[in-house]
C-alpha atoms as a PDB file:
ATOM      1  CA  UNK A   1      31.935 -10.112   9.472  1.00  0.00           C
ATOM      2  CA  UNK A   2      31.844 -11.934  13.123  1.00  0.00           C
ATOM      3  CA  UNK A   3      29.809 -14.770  11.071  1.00  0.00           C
ATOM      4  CA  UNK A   4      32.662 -15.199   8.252  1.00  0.00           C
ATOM      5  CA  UNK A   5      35.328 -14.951  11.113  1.00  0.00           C
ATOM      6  CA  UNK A   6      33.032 -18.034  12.865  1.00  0.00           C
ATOM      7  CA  UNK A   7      32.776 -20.089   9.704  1.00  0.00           C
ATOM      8  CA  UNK A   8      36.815 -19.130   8.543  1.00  0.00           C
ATOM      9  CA  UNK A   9      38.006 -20.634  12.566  1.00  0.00           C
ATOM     10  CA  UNK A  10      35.289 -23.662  11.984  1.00  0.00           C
ATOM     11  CA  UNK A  11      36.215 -25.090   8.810  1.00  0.00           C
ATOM     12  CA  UNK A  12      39.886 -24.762   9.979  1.00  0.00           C
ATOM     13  CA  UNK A  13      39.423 -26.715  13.169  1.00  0.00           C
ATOM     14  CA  UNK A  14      37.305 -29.774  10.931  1.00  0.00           C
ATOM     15  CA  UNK A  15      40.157 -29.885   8.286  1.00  0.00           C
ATOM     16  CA  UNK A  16      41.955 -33.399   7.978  1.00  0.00           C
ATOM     17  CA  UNK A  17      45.364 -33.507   9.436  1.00  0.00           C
ATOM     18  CA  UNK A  18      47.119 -32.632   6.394  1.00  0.00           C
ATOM     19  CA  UNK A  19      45.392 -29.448   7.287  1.00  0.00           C
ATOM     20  CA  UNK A  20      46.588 -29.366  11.163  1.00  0.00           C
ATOM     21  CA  UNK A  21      49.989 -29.420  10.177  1.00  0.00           C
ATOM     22  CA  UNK A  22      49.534 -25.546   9.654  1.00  0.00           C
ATOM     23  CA  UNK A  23      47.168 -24.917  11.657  1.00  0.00           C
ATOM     24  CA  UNK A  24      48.189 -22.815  15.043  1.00  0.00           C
ATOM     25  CA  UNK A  25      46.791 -20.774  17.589  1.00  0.00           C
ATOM     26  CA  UNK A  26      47.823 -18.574  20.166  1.00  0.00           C
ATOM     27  CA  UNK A  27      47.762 -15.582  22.312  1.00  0.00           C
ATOM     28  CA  UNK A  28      48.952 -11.866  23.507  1.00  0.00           C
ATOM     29  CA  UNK A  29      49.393  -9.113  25.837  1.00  0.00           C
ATOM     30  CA  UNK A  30      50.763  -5.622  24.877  1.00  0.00           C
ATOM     31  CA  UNK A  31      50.108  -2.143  25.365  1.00  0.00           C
ATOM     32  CA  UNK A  32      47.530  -0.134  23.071  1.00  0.00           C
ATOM     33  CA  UNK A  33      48.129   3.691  22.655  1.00  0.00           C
ATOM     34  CA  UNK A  34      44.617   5.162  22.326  1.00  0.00           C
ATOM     35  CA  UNK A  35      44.078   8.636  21.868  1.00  0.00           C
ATOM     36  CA  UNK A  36      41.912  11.269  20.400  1.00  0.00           C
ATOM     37  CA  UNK A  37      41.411  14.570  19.387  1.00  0.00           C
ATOM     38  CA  UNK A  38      37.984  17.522  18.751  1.00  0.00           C
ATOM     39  CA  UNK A  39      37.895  20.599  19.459  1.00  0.00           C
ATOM     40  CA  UNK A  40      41.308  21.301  21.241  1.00  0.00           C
ATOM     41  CA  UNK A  41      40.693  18.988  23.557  1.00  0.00           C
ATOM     42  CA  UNK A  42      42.385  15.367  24.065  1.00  0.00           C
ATOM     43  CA  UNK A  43      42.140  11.769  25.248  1.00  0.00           C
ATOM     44  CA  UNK A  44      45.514   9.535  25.506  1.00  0.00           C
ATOM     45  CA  UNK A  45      46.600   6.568  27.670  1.00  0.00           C
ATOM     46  CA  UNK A  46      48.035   3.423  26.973  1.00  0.00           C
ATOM     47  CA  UNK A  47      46.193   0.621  28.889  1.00  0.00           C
ATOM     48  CA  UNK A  48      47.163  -3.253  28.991  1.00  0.00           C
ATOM     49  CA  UNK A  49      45.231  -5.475  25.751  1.00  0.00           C
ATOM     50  CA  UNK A  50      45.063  -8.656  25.038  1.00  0.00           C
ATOM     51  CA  UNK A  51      44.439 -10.786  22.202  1.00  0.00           C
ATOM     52  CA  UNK A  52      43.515 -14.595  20.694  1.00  0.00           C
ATOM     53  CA  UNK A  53      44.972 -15.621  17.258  1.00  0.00           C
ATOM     54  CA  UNK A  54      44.312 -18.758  15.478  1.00  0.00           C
ATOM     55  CA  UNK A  55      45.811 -19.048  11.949  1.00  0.00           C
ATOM     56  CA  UNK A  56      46.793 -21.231   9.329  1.00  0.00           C
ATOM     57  CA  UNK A  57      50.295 -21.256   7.762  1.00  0.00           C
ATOM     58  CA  UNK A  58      50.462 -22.507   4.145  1.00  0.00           C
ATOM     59  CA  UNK A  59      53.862 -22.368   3.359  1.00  0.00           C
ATOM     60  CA  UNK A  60      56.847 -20.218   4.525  1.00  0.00           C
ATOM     61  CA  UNK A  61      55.825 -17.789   2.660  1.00  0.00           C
ATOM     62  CA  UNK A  62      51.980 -16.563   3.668  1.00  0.00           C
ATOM     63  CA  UNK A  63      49.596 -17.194   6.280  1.00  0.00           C
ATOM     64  CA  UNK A  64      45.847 -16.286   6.651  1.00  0.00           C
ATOM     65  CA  UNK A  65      45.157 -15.079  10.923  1.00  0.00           C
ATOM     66  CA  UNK A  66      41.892 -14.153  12.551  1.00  0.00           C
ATOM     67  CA  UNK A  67      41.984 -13.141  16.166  1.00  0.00           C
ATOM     68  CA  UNK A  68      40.064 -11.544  19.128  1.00  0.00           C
ATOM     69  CA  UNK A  69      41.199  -7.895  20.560  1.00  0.00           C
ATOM     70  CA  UNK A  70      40.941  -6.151  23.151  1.00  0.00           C
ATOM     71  CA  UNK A  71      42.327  -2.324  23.627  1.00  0.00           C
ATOM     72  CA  UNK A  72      42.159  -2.626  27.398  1.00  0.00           C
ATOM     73  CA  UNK A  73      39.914   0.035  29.254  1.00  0.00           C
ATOM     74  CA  UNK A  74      41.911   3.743  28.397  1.00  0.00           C
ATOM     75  CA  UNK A  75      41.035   6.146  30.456  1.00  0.00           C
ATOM     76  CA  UNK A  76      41.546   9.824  30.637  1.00  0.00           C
ATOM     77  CA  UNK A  77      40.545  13.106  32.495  1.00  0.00           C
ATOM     78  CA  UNK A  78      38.655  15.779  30.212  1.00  0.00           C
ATOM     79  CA  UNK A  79      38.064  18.989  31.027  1.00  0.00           C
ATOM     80  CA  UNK A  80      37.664  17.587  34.726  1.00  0.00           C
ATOM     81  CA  UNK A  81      35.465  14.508  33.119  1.00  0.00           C
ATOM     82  CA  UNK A  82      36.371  11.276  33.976  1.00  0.00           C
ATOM     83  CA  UNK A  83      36.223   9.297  30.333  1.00  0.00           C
ATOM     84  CA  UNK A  84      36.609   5.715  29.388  1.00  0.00           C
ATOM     85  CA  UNK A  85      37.229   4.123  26.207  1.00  0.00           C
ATOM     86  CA  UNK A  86      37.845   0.573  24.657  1.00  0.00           C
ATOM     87  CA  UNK A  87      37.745  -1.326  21.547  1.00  0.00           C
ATOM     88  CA  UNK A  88      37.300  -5.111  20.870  1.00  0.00           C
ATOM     89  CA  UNK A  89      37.491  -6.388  17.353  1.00  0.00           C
ATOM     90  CA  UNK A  90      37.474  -9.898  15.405  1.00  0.00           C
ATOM     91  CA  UNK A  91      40.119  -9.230  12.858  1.00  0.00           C
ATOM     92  CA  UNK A  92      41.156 -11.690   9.719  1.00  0.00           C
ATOM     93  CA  UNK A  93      44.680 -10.628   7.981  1.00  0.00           C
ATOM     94  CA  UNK A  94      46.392 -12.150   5.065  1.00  0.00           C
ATOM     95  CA  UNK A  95      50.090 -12.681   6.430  1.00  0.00           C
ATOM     96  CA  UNK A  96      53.664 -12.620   4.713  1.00  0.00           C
ATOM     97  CA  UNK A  97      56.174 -14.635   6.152  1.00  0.00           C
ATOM     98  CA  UNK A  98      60.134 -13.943   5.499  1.00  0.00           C
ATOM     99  CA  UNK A  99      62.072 -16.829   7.250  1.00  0.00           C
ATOM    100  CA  UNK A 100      65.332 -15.241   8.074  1.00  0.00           C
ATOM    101  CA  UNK A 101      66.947 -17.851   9.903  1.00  0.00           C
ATOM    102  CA  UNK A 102      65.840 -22.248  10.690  1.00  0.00           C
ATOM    103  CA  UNK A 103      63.905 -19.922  14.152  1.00  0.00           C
ATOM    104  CA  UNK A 104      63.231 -15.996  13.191  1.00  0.00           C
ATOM    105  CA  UNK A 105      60.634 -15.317  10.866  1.00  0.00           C
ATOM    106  CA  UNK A 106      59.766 -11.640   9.973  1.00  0.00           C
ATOM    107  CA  UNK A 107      56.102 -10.828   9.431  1.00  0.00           C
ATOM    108  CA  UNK A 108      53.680  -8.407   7.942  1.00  0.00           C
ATOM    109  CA  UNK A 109      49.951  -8.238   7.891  1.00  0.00           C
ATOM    110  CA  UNK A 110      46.795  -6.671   6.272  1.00  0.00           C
ATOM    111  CA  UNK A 111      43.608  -7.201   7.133  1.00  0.00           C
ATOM    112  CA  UNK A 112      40.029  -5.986   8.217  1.00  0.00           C
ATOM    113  CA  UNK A 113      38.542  -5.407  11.025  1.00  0.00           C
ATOM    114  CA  UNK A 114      34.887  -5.284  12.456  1.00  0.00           C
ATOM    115  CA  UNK A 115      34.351  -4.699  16.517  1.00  0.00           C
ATOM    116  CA  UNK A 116      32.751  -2.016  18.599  1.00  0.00           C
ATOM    117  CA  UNK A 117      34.618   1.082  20.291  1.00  0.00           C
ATOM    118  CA  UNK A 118      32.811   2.300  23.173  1.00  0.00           C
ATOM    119  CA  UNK A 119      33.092   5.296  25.003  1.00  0.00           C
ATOM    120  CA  UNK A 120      32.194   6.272  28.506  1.00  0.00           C
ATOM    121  CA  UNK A 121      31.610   9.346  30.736  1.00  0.00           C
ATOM    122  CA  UNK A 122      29.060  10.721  33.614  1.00  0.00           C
ATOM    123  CA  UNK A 123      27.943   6.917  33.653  1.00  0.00           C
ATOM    124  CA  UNK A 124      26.251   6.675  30.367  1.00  0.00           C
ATOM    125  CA  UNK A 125      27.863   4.648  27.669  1.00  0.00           C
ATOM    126  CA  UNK A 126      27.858   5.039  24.152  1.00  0.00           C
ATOM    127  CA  UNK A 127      28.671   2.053  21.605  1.00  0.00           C
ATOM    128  CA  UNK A 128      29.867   2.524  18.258  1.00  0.00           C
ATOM    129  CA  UNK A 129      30.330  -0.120  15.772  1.00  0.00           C
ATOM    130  CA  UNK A 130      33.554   0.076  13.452  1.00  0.00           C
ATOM    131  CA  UNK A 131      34.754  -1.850  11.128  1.00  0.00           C
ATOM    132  CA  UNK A 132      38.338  -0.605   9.064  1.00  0.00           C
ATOM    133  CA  UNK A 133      41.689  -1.933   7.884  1.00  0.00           C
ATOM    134  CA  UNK A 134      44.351  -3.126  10.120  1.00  0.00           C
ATOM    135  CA  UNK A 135      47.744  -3.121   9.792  1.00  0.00           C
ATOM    136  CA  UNK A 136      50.980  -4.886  11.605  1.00  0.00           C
ATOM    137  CA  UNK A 137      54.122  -6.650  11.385  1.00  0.00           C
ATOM    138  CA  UNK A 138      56.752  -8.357  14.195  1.00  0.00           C
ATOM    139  CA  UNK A 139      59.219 -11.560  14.326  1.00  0.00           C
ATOM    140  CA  UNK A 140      58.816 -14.826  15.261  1.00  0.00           C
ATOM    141  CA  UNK A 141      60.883 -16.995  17.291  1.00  0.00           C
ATOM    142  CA  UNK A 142      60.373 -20.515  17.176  1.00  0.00           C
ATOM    143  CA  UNK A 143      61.523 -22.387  19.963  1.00  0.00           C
ATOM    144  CA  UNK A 144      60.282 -26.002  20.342  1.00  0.00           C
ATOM    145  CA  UNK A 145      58.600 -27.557  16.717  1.00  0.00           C
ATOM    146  CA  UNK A 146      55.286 -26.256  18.175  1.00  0.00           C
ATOM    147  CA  UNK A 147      55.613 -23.562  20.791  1.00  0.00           C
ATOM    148  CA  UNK A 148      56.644 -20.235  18.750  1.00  0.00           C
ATOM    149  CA  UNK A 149      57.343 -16.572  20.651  1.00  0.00           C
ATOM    150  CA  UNK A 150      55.885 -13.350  19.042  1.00  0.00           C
ATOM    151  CA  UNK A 151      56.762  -9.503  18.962  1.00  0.00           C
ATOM    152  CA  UNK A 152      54.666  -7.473  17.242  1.00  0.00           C
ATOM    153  CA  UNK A 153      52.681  -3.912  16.097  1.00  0.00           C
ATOM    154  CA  UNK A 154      49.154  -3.860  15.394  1.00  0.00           C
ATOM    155  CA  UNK A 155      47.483  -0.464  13.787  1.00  0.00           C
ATOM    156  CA  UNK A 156      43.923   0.141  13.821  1.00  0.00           C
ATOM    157  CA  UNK A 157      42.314   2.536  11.409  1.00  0.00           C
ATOM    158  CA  UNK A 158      38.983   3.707  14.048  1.00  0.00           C
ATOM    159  CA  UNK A 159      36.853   6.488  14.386  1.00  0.00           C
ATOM    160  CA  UNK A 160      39.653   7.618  16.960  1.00  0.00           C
ATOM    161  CA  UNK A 161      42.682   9.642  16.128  1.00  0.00           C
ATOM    162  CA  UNK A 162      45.281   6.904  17.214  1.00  0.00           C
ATOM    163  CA  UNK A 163      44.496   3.275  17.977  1.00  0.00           C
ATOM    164  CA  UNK A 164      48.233   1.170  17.661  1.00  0.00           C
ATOM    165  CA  UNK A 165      49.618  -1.806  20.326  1.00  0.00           C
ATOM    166  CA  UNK A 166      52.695  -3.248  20.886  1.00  0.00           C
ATOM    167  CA  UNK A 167      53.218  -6.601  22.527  1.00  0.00           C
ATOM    168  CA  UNK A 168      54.297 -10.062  23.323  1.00  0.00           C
ATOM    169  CA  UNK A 169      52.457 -13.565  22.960  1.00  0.00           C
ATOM    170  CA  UNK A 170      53.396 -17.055  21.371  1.00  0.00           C
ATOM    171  CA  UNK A 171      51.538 -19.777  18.861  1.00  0.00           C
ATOM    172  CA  UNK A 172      51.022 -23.236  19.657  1.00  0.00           C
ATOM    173  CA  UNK A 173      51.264 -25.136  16.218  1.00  0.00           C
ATOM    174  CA  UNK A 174      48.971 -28.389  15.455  1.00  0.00           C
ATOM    175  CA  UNK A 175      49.972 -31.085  13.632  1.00  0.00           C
ATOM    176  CA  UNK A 176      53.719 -32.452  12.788  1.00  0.00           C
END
């Protein structure tokens, strides 16, 4: 998945202008709700993530978007045991795009995912790899013709009970 991601970014960044002029990228910061549940007992915190996006808008209507995440490092006392947990993903999401106004544009996304949650306690760590469907939506606010602001939800379905983030960032768009 990481490789198709790769190839996806590459072969957007050596298209011909024509290309650019959809082309953006971009980034974000948010808090991720992480939390988890066996056995009666249970994880929760909300640390600070963080995300790259790069994407490609083909019309005002849909947009393909890969990015980097990053849950931040959640951490939790159980049953007196300090625990850690974070996940980092590549994620690729077809995008529909409902202009409502000549600068807010509504959003939604579906995609996949494929990272690696790991989980730590008494100083050992234990990586898991994932891979599962995402989910999201937000508005965009487009301020300058290539500087656009971003609000947005982002659900992961993990191997943990709740893995969601809300946040901020903006897009840079190439081209015209």
């Amino acid at each position: 998945m990481k490789a198709r991601i790769s190839i996806l970014a590459l072969a957007l960044l050596a298209g011909s202008s024509a290309w650019a002029e959809g082309f953006y990228a971009g980034a974000g910061i948010g808090i991720t709700q992480v939390e988890d549940e066996e056995g009666g007992v249970s994880f929760d915190d909300n640390p600070f993530g963080w995300k790259i996006i790069a994407g490609y808008d083909f019309n005002e209507n849909f947009a393909i978007e890969g990015s980097y995440v990053n849950s931040g490092e959640a951490e939790d006392t159980v049953s007196g045991i300090d625990v850690e947990a974070e996940l980092t993903a590549f994620t690729v999401s077809a995008v529909g795009l409902l202009p409502l106004s000549e600068s807010a544009t509504l959003y939604g996304k579906l995609g996949l995912y494929s990272g690696e949650s790991e989980v730590s306690a008494f100083g050992l760590t234990e990586d898991d790899d994932e891979s599962g469907l995402t989910v999201g939506g937000g508005v965009r606010f487009q301020t300058t013709e290539q500087l656009t602001l971003r609000a947005e939800f982002d659900w992961y379905d993990t191997d943990l009970d709740t893995v969601w983030s809300i946040g901020v960032g903006f897009q840079i768009g190439f081209g015209g």
